[in-house]
Protein backbone atom coordinates (compact mmCIF):
# COMPACT_ATOMS: atom_id res chain seq x y z
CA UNK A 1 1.09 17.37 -19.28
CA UNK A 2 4.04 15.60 -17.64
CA UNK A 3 3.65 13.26 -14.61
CA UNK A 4 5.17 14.50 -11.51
CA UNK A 5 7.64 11.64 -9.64
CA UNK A 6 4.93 10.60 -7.07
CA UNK A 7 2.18 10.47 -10.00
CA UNK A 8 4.47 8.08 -11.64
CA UNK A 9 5.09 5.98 -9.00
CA UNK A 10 1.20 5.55 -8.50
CA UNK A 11 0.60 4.59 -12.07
CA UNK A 12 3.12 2.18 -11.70
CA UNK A 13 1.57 0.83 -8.69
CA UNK A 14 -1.67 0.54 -10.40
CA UNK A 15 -0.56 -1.32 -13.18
CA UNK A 16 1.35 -3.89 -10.96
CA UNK A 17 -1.67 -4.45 -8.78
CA UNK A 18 -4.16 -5.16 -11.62
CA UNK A 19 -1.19 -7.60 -13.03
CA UNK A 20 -1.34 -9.11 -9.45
CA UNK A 21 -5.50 -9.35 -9.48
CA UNK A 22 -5.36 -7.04 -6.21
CA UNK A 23 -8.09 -5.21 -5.93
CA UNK A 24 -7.76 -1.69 -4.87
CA UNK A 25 -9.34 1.16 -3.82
CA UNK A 26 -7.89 5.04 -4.35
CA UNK A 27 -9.82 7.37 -1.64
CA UNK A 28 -10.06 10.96 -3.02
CA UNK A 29 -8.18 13.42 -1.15
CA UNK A 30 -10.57 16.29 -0.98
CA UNK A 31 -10.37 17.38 2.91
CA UNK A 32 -13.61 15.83 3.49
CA UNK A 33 -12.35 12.09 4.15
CA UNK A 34 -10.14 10.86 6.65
CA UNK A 35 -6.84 12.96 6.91
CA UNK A 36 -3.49 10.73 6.10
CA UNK A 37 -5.35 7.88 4.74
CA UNK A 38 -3.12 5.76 2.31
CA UNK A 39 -3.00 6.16 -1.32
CA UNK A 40 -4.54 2.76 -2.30
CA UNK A 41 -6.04 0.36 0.39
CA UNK A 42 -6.27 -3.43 -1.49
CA UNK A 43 -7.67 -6.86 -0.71
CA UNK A 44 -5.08 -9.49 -1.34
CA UNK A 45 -6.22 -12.86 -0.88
CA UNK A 46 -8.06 -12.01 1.78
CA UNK A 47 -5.50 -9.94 3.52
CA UNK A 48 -6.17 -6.40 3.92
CA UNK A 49 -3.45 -3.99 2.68
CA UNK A 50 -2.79 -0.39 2.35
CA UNK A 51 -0.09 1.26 0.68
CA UNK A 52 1.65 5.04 0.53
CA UNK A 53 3.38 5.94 -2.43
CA UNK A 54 6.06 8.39 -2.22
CA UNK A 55 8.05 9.48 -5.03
CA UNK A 56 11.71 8.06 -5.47
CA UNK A 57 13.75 8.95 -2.74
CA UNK A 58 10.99 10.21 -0.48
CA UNK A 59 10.47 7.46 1.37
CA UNK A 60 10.96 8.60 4.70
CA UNK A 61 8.82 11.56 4.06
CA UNK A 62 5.64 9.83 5.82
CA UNK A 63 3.43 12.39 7.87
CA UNK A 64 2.46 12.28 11.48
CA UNK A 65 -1.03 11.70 10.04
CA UNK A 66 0.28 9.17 7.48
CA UNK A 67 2.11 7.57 10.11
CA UNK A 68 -1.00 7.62 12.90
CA UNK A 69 -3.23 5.72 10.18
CA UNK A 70 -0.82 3.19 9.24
CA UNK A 71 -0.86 2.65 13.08
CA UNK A 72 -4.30 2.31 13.50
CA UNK A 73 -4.27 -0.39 10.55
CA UNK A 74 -1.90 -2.13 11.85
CA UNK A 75 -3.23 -2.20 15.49
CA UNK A 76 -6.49 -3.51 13.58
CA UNK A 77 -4.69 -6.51 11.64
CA UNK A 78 -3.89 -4.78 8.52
CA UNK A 79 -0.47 -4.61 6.92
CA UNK A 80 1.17 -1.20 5.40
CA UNK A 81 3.42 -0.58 3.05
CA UNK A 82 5.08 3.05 2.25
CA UNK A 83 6.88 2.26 -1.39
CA UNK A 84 8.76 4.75 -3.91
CA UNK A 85 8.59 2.46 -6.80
CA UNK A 86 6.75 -0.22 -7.94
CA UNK A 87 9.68 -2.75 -7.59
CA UNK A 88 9.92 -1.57 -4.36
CA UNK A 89 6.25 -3.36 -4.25
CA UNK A 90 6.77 -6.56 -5.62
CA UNK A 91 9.24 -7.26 -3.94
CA UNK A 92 7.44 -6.37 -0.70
CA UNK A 93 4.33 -8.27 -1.74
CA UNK A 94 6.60 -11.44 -2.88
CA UNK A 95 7.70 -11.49 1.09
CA UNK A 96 4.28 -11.45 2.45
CA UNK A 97 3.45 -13.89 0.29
CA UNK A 98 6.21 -16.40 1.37
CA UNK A 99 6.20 -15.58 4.86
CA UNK A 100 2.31 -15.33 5.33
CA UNK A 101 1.95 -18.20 2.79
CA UNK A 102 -0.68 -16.05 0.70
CA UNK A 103 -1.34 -18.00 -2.54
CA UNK A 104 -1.94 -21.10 0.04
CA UNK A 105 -3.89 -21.85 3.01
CA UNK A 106 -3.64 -18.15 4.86
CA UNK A 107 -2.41 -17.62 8.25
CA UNK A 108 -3.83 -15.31 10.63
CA UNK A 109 -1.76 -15.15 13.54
CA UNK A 110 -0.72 -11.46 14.78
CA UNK A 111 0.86 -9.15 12.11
């Protein structure tokens, strides 16, 4: 069976994150969870961070309940990331690193 643009993206995702050594964590969307949760919440170094995939060009397509979670992780010290590619991802990930100074001694002032 062929992989839909969003399942794609999310394998590609995977395999940069276990390149990376970030582990992550895929909650099953089954209605019983939390509603709008992100598609992969990781531990980076200590740093906590979730991330929505959205398939290519989609990006902006982030629900009110997608956007009210990534709120509430944010408001709790978390970073989020919505991405439609795995690029997209590294290249994110390559920023926090400089500017929060990841692979070194961590920061933790405000996000």
């Amino acid at each position: 069976m062929a992989m839909g643009p969003e399942a794609k993206v999310k394998a590609d995702v995977k395999r940069l994150l276990k390149s990376m050594n970030i582990w992550y964590y895929m909650p099953v969307q089954n209605g019983m969870g939390v509603v709008g949760i992100p598609d992969f919440i990781c531990c980076w170094k200590g740093e906590f961070v979730a991330i929505e995939t959205k398939a290519p060009g989609k990006i902006k397509n982030v629900s009110a309940n997608q956007q009210a979670r990534m709120a509430e992780i944010k408001r709790s010290g978390g970073y989020t990331l919505v991405v439609d590619s795995a690029e997209m991802l590294g290249m994110q990930l390559a920023v926090m690193r400089v500017v929060k100074r990841i692979d070194g001694a961590c920061l933790h002032e405000s996000k």
